[in-house]
Each structure stands twice: as C-alpha cells, then as structure tokens.
N, C-alpha and C. Protein backbone atom coordinates (compact mmCIF):
# COMPACT_ATOMS: atom_id res chain seq x y z
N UNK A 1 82.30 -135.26 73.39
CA UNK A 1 83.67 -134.80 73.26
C UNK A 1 84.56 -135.59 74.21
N UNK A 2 83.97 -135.81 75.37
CA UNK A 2 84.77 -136.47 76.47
C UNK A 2 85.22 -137.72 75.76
N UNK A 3 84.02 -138.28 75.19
CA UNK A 3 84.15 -139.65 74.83
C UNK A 3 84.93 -140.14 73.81
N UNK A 4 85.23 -138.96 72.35
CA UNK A 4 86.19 -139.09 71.70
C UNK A 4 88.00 -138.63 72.63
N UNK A 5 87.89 -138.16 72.94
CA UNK A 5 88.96 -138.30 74.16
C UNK A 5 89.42 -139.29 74.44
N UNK A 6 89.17 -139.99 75.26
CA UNK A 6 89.10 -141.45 76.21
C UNK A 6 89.34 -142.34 74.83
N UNK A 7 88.56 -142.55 73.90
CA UNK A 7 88.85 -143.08 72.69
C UNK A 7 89.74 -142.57 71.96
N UNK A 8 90.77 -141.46 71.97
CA UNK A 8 91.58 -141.04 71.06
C UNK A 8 92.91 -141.40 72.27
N UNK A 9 92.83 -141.13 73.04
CA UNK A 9 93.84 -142.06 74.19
C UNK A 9 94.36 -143.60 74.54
N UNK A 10 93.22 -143.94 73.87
CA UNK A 10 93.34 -145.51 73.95
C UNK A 10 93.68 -145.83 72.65
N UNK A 11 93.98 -144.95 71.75
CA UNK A 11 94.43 -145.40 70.66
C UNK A 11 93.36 -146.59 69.81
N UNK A 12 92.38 -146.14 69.74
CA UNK A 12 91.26 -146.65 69.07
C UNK A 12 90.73 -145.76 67.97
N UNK A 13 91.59 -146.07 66.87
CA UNK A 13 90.96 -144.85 65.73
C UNK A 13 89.55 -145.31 65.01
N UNK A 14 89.58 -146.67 64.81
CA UNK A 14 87.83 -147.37 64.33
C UNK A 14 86.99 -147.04 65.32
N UNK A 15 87.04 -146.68 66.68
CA UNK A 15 86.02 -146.42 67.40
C UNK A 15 85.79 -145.22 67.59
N UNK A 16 86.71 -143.86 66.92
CA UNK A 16 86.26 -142.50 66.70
C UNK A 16 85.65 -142.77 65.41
N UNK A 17 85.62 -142.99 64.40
CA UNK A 17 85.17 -143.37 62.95
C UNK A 17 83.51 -143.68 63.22
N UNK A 18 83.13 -144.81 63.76
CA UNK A 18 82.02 -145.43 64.42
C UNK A 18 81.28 -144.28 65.06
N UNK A 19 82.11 -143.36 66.46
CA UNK A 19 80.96 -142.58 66.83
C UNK A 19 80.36 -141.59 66.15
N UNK A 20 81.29 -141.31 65.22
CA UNK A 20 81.29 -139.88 64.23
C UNK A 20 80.51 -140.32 63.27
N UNK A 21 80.49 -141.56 62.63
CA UNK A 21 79.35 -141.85 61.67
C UNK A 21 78.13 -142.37 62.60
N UNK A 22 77.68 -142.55 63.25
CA UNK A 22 76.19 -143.08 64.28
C UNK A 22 75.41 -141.43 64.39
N UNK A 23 76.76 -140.46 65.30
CA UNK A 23 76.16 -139.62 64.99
C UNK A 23 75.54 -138.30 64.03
N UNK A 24 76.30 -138.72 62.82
CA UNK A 24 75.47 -138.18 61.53
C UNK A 24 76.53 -137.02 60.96
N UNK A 25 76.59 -136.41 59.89
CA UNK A 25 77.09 -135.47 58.92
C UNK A 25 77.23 -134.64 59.86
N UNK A 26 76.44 -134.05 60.40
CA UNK A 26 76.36 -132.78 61.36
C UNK A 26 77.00 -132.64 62.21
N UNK A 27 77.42 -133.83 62.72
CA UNK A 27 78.72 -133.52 64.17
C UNK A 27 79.87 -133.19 63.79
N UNK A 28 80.15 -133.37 62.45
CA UNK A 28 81.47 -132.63 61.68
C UNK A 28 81.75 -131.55 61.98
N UNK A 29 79.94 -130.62 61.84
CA UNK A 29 80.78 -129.36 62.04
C UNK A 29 80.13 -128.67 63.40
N UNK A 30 80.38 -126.74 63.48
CA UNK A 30 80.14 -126.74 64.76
C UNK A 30 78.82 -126.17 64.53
N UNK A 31 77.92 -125.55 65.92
CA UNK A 31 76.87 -125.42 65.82
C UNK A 31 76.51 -124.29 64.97
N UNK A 32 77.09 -123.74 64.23
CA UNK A 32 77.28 -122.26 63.08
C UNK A 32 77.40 -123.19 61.93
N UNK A 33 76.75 -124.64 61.93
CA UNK A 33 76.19 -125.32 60.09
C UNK A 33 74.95 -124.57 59.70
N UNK A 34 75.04 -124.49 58.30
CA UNK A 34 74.18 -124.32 57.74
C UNK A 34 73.55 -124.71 56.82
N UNK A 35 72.28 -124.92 56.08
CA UNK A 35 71.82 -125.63 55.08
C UNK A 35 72.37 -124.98 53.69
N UNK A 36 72.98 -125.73 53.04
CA UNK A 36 72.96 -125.20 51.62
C UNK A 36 72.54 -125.84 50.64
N UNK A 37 71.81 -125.70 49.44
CA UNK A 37 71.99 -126.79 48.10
C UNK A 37 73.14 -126.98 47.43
N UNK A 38 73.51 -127.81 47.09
CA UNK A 38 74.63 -128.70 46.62
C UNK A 38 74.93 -129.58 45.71
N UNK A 39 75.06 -129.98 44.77
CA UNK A 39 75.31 -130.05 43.42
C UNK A 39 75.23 -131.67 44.13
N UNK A 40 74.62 -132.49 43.72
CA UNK A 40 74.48 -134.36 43.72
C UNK A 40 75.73 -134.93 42.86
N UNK A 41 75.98 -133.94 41.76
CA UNK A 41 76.56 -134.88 40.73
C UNK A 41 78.18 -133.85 40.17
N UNK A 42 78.61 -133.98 39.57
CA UNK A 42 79.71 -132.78 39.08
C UNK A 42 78.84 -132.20 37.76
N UNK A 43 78.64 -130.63 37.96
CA UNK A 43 78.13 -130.17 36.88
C UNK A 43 79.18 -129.26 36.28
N UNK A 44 78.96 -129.37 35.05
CA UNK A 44 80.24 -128.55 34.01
C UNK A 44 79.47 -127.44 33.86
N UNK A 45 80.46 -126.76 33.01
CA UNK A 45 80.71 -125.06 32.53
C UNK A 45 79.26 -125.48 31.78
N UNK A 46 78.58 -124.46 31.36
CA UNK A 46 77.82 -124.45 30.09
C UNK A 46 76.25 -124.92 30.28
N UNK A 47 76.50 -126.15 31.22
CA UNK A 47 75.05 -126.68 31.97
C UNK A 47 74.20 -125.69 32.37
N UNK A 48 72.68 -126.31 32.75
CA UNK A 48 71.81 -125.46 33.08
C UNK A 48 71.47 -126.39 34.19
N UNK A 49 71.07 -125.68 35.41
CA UNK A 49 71.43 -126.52 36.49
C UNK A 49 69.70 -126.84 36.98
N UNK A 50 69.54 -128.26 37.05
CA UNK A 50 68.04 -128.89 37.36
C UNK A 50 68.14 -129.49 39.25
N UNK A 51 67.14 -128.73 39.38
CA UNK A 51 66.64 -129.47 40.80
C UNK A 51 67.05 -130.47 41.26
N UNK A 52 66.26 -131.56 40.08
CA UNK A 52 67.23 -132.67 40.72
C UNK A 52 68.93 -132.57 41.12
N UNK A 53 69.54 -132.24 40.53
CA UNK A 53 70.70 -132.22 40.66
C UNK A 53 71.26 -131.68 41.66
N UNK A 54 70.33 -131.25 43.02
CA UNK A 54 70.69 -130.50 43.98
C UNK A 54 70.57 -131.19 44.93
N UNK A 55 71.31 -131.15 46.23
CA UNK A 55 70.75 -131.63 47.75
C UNK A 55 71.17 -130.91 48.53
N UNK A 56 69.97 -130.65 49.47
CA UNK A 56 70.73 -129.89 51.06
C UNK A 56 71.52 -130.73 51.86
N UNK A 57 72.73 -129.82 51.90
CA UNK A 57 73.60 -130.35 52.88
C UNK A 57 73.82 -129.40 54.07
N UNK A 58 74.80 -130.01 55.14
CA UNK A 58 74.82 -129.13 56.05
C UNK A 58 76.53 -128.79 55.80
N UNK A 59 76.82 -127.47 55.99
CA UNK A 59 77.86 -127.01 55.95
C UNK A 59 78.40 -126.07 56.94
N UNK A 60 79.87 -125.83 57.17
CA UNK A 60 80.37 -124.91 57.87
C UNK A 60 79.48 -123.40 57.37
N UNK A 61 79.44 -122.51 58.67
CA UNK A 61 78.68 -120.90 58.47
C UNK A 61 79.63 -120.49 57.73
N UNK A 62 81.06 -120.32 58.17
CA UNK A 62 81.94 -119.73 56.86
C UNK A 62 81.98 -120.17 55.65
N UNK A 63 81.62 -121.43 55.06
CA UNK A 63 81.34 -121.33 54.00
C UNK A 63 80.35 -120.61 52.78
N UNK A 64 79.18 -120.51 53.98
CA UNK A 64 77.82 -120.18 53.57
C UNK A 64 78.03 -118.29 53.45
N UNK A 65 79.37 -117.52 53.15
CA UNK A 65 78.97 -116.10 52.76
C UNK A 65 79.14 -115.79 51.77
N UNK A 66 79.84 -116.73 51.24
CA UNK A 66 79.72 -116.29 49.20
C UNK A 66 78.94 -117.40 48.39
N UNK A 67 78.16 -117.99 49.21
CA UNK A 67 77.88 -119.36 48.56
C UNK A 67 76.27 -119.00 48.45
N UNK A 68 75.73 -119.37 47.11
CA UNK A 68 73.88 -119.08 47.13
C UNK A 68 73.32 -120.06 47.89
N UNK A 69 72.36 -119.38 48.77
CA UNK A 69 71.57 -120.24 49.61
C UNK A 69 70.33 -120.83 49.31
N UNK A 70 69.67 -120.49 48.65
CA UNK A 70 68.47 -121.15 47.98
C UNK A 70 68.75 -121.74 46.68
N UNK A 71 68.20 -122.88 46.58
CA UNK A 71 67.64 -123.59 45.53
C UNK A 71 67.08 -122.63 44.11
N UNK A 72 66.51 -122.05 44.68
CA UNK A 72 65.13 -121.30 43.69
C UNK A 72 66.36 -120.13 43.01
N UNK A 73 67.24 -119.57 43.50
CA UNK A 73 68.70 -118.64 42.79
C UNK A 73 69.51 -119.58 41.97
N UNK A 74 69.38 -121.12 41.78
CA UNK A 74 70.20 -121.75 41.10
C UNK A 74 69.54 -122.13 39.79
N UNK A 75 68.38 -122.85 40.67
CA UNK A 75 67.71 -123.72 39.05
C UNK A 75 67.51 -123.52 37.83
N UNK A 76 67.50 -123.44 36.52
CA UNK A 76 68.15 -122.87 35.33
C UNK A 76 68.83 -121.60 35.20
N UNK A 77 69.85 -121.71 36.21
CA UNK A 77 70.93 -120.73 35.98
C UNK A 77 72.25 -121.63 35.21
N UNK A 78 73.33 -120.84 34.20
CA UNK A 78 73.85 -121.55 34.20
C UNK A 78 75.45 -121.68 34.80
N UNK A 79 75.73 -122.74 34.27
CA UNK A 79 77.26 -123.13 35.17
C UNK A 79 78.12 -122.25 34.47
N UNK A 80 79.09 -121.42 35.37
CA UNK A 80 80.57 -120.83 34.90
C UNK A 80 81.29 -121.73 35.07
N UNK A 81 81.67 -122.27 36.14
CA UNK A 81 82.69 -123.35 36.26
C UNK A 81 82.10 -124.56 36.94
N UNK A 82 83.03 -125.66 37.03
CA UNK A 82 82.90 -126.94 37.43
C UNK A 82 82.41 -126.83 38.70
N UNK A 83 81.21 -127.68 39.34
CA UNK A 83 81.03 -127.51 40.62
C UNK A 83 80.77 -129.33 41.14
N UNK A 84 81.64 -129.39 41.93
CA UNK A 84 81.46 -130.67 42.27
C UNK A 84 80.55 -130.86 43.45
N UNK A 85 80.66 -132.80 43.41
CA UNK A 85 79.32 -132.73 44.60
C UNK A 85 79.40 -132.52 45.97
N UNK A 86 78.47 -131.74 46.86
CA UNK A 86 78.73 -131.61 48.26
C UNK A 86 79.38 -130.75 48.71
N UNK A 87 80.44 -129.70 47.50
CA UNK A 87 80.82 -128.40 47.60
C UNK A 87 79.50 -127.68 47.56
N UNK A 88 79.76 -126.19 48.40
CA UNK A 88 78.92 -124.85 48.27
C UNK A 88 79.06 -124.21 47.01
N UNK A 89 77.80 -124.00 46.59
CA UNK A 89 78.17 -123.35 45.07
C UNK A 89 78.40 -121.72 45.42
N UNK A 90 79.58 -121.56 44.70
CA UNK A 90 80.04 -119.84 45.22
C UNK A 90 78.65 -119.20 43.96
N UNK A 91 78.43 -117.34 44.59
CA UNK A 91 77.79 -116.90 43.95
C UNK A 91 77.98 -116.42 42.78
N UNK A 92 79.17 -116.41 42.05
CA UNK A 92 79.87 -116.23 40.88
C UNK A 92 80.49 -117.13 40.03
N UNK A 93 79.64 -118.44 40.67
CA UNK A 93 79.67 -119.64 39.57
C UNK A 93 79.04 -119.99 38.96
N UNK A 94 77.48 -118.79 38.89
CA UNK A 94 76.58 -119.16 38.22
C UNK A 94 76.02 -118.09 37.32
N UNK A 95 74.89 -118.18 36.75
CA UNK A 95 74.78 -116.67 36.01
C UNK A 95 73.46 -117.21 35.29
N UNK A 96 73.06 -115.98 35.27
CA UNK A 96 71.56 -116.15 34.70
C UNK A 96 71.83 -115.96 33.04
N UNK A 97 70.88 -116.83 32.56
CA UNK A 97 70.58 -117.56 30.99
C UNK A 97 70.95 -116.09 29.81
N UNK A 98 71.42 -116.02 29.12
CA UNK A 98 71.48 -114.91 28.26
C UNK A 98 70.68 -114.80 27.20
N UNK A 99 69.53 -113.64 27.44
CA UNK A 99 68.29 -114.01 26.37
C UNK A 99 68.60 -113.08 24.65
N UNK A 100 69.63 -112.66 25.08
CA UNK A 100 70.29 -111.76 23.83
C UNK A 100 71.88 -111.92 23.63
N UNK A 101 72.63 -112.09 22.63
CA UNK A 101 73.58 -112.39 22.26
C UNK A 101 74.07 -111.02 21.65
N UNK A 102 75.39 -110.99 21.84
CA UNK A 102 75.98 -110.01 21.54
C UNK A 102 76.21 -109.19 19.19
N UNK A 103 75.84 -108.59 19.16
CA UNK A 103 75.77 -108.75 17.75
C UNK A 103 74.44 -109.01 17.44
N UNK A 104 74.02 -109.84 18.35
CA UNK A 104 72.18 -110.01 17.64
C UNK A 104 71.12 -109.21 17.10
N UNK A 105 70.49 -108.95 16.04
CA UNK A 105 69.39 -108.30 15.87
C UNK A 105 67.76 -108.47 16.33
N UNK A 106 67.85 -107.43 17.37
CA UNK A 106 66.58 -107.64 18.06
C UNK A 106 65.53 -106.35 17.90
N UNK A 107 64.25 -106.73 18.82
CA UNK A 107 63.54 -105.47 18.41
C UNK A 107 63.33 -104.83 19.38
N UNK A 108 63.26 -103.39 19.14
CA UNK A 108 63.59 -101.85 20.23
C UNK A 108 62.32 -101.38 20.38
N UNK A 109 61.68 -101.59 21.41
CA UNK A 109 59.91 -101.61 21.49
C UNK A 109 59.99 -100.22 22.77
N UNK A 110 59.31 -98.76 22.02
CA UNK A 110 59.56 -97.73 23.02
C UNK A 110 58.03 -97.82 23.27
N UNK A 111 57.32 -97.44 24.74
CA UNK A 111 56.17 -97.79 24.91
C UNK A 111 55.86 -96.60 25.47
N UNK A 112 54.69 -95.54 25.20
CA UNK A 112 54.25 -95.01 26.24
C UNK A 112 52.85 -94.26 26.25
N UNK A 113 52.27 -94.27 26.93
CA UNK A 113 50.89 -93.84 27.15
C UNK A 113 50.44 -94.97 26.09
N UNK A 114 49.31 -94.44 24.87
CA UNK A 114 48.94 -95.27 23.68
C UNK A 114 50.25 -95.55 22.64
N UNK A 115 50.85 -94.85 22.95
CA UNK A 115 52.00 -94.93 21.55
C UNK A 115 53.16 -96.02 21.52
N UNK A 116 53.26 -96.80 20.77
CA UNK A 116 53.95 -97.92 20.32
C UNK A 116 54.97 -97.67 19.09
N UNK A 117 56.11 -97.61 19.62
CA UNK A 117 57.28 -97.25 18.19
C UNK A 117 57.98 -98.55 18.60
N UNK A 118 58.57 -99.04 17.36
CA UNK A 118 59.14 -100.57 17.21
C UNK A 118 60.42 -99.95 16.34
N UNK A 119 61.27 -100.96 16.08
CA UNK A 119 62.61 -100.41 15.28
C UNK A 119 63.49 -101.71 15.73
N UNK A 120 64.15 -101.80 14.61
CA UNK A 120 65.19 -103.20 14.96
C UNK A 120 67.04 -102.43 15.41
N UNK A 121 67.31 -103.42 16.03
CA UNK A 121 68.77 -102.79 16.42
C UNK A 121 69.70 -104.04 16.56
N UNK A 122 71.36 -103.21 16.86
CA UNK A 122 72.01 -104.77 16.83
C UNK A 122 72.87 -104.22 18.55
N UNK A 123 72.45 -105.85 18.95
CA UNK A 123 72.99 -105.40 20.49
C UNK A 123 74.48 -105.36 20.74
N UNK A 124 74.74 -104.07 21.42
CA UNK A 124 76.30 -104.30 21.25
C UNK A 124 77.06 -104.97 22.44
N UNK A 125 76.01 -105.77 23.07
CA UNK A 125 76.91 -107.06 24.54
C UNK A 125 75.87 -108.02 24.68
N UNK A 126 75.94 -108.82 25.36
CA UNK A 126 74.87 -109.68 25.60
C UNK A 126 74.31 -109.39 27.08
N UNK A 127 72.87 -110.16 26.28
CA UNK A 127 71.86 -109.45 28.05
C UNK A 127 71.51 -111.10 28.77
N UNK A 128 70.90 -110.69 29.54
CA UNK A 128 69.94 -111.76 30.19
C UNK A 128 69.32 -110.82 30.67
N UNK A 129 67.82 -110.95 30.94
CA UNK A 129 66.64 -110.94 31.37
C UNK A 129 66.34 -110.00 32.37
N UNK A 130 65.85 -108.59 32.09
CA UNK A 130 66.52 -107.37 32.80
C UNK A 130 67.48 -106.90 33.44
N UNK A 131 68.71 -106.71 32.55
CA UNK A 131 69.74 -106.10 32.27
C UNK A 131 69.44 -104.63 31.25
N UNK A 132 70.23 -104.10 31.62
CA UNK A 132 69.69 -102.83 30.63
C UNK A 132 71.81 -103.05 30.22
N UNK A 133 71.37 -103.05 28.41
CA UNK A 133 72.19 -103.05 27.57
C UNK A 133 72.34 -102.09 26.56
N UNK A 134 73.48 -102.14 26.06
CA UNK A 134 73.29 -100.56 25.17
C UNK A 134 73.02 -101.30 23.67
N UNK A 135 72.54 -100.74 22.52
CA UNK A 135 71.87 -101.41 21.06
C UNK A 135 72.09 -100.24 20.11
N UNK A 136 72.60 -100.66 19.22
CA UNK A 136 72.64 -99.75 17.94
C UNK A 136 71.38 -99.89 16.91
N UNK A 137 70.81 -98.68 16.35
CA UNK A 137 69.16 -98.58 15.84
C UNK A 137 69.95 -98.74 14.40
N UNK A 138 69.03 -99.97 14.02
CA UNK A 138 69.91 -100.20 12.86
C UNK A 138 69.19 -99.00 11.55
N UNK A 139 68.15 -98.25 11.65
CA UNK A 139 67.94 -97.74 10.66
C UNK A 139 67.91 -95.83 11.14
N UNK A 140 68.82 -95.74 11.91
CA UNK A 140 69.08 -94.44 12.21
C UNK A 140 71.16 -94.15 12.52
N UNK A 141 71.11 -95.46 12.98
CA UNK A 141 72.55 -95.46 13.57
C UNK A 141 72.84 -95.27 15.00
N UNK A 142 71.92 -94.96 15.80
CA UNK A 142 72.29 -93.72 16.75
C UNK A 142 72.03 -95.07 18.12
N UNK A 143 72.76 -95.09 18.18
CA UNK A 143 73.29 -95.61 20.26
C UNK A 143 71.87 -95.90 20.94
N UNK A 144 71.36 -96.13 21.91
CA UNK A 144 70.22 -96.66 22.80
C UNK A 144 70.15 -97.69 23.98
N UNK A 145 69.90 -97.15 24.77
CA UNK A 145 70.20 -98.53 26.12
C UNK A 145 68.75 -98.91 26.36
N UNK A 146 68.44 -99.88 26.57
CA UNK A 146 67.38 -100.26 27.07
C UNK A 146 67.13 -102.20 27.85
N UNK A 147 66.43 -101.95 28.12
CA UNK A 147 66.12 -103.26 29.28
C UNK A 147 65.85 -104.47 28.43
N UNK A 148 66.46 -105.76 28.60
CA UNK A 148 66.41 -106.89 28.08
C UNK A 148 65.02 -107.32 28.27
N UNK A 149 64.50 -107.54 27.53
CA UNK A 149 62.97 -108.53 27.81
C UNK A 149 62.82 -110.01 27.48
N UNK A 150 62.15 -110.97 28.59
CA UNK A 150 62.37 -112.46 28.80
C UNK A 150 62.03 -113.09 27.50
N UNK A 151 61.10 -111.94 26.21
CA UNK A 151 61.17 -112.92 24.99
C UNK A 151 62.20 -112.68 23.88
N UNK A 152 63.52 -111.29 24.36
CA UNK A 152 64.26 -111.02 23.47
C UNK A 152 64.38 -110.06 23.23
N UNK A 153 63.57 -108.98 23.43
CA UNK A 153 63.06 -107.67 22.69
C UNK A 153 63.77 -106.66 23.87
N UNK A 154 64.15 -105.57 23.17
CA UNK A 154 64.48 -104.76 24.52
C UNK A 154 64.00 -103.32 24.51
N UNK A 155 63.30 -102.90 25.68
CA UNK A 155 62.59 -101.74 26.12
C UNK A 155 63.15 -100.92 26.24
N UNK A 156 63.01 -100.01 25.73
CA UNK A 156 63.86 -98.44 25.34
C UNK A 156 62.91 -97.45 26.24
N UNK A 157 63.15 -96.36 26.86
CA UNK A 157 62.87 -95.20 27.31
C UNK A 157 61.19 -95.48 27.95
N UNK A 158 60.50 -94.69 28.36
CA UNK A 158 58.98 -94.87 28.13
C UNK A 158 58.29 -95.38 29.36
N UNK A 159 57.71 -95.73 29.32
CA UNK A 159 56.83 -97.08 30.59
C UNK A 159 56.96 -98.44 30.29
C-alpha cells in the first residue's frame, strides 16, 4: 500500500498498473474475496450451462450473497438471462431443466404398499424434477397435485 502511494505521488500511473498486475487478480480485492464459478464465455437465455464453460474466480464477499457458489448448482441448469464472463452468476439466473411442460399429458402413478394405480392427466404448469404440481385426471376430471418425476411421470398421494 505504501508503495502504491509513493508511486501514485510521483505521478507514475504504468508503475501502479505493473505492481497490480505482478501481484495477481486478488490484490483487487480485499481480504473478504471469494471463490466463485464464472461463466468463461457469454452464455444466453435458453442454454444449458456445461462445466467447461465455467472458471473460478476470485470475487468481492459482497458479491458472493445472491450469487451460486458451487459449480455442481449450475451445471445443466438452464440460463434465464445473459450471463457474461467473469460476472457472479446471481441465483435467479438460473433454473432447473423442466421435465414437464405445461398442458402436457403425462402419467399419474399412485403407489402404495403392493398397489399400483396409473391414470393419464394433463399438467396444468410446468414442473422440473421434484416440484409438486397440480394435473387434471384426464378420465375422471377431478384436480390432483403430485410430485414431478426425473422420467416425466408424476407421483400422486401414497409412498
């Protein structure tokens, strides 16, 4: 600190530039950096976001309270909005894959003890991957919420 001093006095701006890059990304900020993953490249809306496409950087602590901290919360999640590179990805820029579409006809699998009842329905929002959504029974009519399942199907009442 002294030393950018003495160098910011002497009116030497290439020789603050010089110490600040020798000593690395990190002297940017203060000792409250933190690691985050970080988008390498600009990823758009709609993308599904790959590993590669990530790097730890070090960032301000205030950045890091709405921003996801692991890797493993991003990777095929997908993009809401534009995230450019070396920004913190906020936690509401991403969103997990939607394994049911709104309107879709899926199947209503009630499970319990030995007993297995099946029935098709049409979902009335879209899910992703345990979410509990509400579904209309298409051969009764009658309303039903039940839990999204990772191959499509959603679990109604039961075990």
């Amino acid at each position: 600190m002294l030393a950018l001093r003495l160098l910011r006095s002497a009116g030497c701006i290439a020789c603050i530039c010089i110490v600040v890059a020798a000593s690395g990304p990190s002297a940017l900020f203060a000792e409250d950096s933190v690691i985050l993953p970080t988008p390498r490249i600009v990823i758009y809306p709609g993308d599904i976001i790959k590993d590669e496409w990530l790097a730890d950087t070090a960032v301000p602590g205030s950045a890091a309270q709405s921003s996801v901290a692991a890797r493993a919360a991003l990777v095929g999640k997908a993009v809401r909005r534009t995230l450019l590179p070396g920004s913190p990805i906020p936690v509401n820029a991403v969103a997990s894959l939607k394994v049911i579409s709104n309107g879709a006809k899926v199947l209503l699998l009630f499970e319990e003890g030995g007993l297995i009842i099946t029935a098709y329905g049409a979902a009335l929002q879209e899910g992703s991957a345990g979410e509990v959504i509400p579904v209309r029974n298409l051969a009764s009519g009658l309303m039903v919420s039940g839990r999204v399942q990772a191959d499509g199907s959603v679990r109604v009442g039961g075990g």
